[in-house]
Each structure stands twice: as structure tokens, then as C-alpha cells.
C-alpha atoms as a PDB file:
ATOM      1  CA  UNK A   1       4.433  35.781  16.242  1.00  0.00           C
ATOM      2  CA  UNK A   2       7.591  33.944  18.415  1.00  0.00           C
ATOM      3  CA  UNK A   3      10.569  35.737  18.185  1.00  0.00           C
ATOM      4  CA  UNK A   4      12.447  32.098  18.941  1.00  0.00           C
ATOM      5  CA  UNK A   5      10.784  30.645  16.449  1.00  0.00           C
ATOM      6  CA  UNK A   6      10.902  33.030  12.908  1.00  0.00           C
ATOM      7  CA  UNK A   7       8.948  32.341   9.651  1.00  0.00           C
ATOM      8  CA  UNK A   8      12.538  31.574   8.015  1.00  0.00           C
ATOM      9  CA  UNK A   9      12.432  28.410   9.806  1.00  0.00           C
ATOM     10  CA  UNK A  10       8.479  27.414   8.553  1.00  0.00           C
ATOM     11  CA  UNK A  11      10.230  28.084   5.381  1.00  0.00           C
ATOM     12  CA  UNK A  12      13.106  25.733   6.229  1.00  0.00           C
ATOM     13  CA  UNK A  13      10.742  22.877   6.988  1.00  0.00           C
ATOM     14  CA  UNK A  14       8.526  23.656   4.586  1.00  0.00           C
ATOM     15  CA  UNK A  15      11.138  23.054   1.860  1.00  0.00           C
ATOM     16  CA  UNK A  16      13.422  20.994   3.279  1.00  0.00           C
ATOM     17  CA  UNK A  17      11.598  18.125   5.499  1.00  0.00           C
ATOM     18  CA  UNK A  18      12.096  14.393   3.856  1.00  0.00           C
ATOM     19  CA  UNK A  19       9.313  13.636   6.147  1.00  0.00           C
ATOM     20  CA  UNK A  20       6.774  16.164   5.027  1.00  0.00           C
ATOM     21  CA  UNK A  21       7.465  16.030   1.604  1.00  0.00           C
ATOM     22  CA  UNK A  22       6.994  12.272   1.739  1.00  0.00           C
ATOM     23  CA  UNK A  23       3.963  12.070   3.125  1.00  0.00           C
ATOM     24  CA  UNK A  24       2.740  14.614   0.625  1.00  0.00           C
ATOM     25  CA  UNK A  25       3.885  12.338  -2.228  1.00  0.00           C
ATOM     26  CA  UNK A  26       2.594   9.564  -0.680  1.00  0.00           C
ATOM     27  CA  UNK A  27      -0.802  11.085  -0.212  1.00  0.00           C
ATOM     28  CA  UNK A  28      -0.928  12.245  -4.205  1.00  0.00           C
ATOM     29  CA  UNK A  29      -0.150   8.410  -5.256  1.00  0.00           C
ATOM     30  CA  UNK A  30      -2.634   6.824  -3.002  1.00  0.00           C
ATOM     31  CA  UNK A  31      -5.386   9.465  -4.558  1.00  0.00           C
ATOM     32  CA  UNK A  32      -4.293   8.316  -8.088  1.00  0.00           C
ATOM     33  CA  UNK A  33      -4.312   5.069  -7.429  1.00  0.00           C
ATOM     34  CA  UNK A  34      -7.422   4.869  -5.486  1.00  0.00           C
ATOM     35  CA  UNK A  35      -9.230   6.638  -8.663  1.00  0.00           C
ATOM     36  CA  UNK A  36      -7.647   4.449 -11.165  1.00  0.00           C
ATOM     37  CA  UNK A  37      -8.624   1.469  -9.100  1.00  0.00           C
ATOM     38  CA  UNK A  38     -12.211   2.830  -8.910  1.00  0.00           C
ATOM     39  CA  UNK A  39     -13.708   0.633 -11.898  1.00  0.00           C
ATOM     40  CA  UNK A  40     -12.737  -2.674  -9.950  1.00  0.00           C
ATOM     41  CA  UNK A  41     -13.820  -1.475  -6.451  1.00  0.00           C
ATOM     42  CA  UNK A  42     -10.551  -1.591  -4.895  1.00  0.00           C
ATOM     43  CA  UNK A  43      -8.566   1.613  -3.312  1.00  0.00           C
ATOM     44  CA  UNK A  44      -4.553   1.168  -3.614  1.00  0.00           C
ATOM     45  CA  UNK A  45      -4.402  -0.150  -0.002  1.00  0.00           C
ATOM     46  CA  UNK A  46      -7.245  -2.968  -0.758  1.00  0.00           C
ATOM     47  CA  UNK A  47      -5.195  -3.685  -3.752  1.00  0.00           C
ATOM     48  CA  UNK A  48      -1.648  -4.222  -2.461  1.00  0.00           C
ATOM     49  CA  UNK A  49      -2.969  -6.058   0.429  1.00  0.00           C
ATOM     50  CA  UNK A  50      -4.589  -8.665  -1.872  1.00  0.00           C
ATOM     51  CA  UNK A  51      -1.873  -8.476  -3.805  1.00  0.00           C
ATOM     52  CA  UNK A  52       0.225  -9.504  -0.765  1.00  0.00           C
ATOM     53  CA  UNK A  53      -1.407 -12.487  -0.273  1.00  0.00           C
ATOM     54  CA  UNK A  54      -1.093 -13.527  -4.425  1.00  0.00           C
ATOM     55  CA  UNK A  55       2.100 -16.321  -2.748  1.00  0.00           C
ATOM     56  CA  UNK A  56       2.253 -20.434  -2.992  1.00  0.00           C
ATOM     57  CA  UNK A  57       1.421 -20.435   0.759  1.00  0.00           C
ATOM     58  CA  UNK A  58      -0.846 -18.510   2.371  1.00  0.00           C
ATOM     59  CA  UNK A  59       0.380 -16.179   4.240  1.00  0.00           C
ATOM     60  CA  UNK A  60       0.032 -15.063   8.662  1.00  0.00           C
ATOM     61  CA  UNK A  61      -1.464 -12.067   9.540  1.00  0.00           C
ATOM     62  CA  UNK A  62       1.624 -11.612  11.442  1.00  0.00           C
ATOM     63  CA  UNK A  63       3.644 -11.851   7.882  1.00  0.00           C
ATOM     64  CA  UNK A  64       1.560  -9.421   5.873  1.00  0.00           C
ATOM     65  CA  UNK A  65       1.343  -6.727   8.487  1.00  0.00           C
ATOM     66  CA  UNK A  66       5.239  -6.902   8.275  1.00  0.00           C
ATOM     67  CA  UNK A  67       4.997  -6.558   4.552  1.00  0.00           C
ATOM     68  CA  UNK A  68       2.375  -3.850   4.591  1.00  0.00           C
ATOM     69  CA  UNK A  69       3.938  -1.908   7.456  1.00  0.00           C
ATOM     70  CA  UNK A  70       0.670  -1.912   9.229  1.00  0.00           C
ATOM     71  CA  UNK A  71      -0.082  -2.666  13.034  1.00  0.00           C
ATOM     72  CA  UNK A  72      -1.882  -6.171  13.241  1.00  0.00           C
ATOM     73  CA  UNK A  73      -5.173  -4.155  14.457  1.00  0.00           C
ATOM     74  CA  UNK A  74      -5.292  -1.983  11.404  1.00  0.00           C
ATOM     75  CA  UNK A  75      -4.898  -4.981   9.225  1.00  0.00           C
ATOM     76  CA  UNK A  76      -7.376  -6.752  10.699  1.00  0.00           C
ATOM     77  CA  UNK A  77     -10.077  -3.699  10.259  1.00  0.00           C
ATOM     78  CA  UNK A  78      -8.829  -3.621   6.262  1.00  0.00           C
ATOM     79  CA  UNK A  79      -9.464  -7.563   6.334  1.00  0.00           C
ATOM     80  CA  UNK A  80     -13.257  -7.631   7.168  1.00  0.00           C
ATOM     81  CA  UNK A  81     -14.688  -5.733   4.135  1.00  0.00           C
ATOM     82  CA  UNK A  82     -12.445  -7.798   1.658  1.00  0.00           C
ATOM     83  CA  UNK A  83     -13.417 -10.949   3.576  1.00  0.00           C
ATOM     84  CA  UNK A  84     -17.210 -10.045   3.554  1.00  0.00           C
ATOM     85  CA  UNK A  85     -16.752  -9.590  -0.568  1.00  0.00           C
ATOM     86  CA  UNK A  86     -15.585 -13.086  -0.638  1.00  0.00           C
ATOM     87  CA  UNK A  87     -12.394 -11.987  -1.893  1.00  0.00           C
ATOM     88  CA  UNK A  88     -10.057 -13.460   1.118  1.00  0.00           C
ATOM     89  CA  UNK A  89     -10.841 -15.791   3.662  1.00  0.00           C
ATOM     90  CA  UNK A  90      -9.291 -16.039   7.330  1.00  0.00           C
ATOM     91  CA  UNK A  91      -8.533 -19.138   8.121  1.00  0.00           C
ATOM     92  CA  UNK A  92      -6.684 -21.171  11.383  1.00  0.00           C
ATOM     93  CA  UNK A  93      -3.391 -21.951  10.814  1.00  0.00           C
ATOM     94  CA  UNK A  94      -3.075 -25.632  10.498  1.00  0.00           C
ATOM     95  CA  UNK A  95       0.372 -26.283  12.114  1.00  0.00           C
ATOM     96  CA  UNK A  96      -0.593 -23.506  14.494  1.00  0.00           C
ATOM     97  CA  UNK A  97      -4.024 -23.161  15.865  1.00  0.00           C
ATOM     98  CA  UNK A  98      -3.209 -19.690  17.613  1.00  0.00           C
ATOM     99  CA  UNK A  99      -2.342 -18.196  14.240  1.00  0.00           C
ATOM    100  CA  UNK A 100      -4.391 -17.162  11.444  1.00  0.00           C
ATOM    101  CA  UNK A 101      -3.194 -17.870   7.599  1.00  0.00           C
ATOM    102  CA  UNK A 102      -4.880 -15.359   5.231  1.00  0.00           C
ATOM    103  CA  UNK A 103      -6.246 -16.964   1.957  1.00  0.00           C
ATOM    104  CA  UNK A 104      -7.047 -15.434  -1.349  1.00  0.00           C
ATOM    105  CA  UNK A 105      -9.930 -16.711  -2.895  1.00  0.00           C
ATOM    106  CA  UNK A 106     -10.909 -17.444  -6.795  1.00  0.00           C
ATOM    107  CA  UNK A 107     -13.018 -13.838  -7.188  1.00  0.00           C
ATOM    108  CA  UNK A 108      -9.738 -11.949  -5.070  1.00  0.00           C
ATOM    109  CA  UNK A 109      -7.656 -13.671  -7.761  1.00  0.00           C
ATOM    110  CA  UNK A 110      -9.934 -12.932 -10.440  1.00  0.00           C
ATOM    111  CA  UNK A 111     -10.217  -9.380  -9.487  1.00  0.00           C
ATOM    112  CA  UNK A 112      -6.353  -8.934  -8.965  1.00  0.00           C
ATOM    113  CA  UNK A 113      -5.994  -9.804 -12.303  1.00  0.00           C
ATOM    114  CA  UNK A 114      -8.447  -7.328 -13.791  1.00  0.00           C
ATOM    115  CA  UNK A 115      -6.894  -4.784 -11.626  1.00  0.00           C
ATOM    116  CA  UNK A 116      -3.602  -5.520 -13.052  1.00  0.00           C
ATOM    117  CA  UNK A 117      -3.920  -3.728 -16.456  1.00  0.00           C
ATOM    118  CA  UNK A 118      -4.815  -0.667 -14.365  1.00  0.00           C
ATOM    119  CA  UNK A 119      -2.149  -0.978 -12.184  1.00  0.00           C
ATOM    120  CA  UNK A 120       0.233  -1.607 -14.862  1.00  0.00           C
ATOM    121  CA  UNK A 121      -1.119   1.787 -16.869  1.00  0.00           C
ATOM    122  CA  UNK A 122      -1.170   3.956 -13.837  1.00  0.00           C
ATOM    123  CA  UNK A 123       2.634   3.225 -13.011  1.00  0.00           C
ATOM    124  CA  UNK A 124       3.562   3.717 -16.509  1.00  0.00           C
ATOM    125  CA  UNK A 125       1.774   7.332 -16.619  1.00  0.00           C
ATOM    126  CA  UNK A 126       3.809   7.931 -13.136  1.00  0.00           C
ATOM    127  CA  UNK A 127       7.037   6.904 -14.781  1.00  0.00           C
ATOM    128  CA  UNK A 128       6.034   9.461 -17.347  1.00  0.00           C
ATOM    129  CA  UNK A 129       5.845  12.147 -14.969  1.00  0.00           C
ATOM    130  CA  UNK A 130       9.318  11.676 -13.560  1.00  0.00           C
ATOM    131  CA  UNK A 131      11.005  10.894 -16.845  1.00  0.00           C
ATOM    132  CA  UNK A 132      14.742  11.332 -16.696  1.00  0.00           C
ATOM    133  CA  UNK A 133      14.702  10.758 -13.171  1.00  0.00           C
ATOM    134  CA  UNK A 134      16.329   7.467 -11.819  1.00  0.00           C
ATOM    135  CA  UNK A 135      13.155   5.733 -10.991  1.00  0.00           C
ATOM    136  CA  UNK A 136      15.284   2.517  -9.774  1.00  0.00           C
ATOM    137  CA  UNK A 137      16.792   4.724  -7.375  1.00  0.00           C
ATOM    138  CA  UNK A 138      13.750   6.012  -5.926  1.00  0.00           C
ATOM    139  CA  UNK A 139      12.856   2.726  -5.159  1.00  0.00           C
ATOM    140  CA  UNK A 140      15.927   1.679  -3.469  1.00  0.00           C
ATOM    141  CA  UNK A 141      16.017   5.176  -1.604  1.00  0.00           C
ATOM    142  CA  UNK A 142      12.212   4.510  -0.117  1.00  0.00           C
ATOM    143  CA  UNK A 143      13.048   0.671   0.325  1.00  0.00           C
ATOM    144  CA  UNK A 144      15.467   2.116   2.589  1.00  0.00           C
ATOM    145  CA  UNK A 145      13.771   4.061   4.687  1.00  0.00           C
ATOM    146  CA  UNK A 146      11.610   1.552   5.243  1.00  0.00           C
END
């Protein structure tokens, strides 16, 4: 063991790192989420990045990868297998033929809204779990750091 570096301070970080203790809560949703999603096919990710496309115009690549906090590479690897399901389409960007405008189709839409009710449930048994805690807060404390 380091004498500059004592066990106290694992101990520190352990209990004390935002950063750590994020990640760990953000790994524990994704896993419920992913198994609750399970009966439609989607994980969480596949779900909110349909879901970010649900908007009156379809949206750039550039614009959900924003939303998503996700490099434009990454998004584009998530893209294919929902685009080979039939459940988005890539298309060029009419007023723009360098940019790409991401489309949900019918069966996306059809499948975000059977998704929904599961989606709906699963927050609901969250909220449960952190009863008498200001969940509105939480939000606006994450939205922050983001």
C-alpha cells in the first residue's frame, strides 16, 4: 500500500464522488429500463432515441446527437439497426444536401407507442422508490449538469 495515498481517501471517493455515484445510478436505470423495454425489442437508449425523433420536422443528425449527448459517430452506429428494422429512415436533407434529416417511420411510431405504457409504468415504480424525495429537483439538478 502508498503511504501518500491512504485507504481513508478510497473511502472519501468512494462515498463522496458526484461522478461515481452518478454513473452508478445511471447504470441501474438503463438495466431497468432495458428489461422493461424487453417485450417491445427496444433497450432505453433505442427508445429515447426514437423517441427523439417523435417532432413535426424531422430532425439532423447533428440536432439529435445534441439532444442525446452522443458523438455523431456513436449515433450513427445506434442508427443502423433501428434503420434496418424499418423503424427510422435516413434521409438527405432537402434544403441541405450535405446534411442528413432522420425520419421516424409508421412501425417506429407504432412501436413508440406500445412502448409508452411501459415507459410510463417503469417511471412510476422509480418514483415509488424515491418517494418523499423532490423528484422535480432531481431533474433540474441532472438537467444541470448537463
Amino acid at each position: 500500500m502508498c503511504d501518500d495515498l491512504p485507504i481513508e481517501t478510497t473511502w472519501k471517493v468512494r462515498d463522496n464522488c458526484l461522478c461515481l455515484h452518478a454513473q452508478r445510478a445511471a447504470r441501474a436505470l438503463a438495466r431497468r429500463f432495458d428489461e422493461a423495454l424487453k417485450p417491445v425489442g427496444l433497450t432505453n437508449g433505442q427508445f429515447s432515441l426514437l423517441m427523439s425523433l417523435n417532432r413535426p420536422e424531422p430532425p439532423t443528425i447533428g440536432s439529435v446527437s445534441t439532444l442525446l449527448a452522443m458523438d455523431r459517430t456513436t449515433l450513427t452506429a445506434n442508427l443502423k439497426p433501428l434503420e434496418r428494422r424499418g423503424l427510422l429512415e435516413v434521409k438527405v436533407d432537402p434544403a441541405d444536401k450535405r446534411s442528413r434529416r432522420l425520419v421516424l417511420t409508421a412501425a417506429g411510431r407504432e412501436l413508440l407507442v406500445a412502448a409508452m405504457p411501459i415507459w410510463e409504468s417503469t417511471h412510476a415504480e422509480i418514483h415509488e422508490l424515491i418517494a418523499g424525495k423532490d423528484v422535480e429537483r432531481l431533474l433540474r439538478d441532472l438537467r444541470a449538469l448537463s
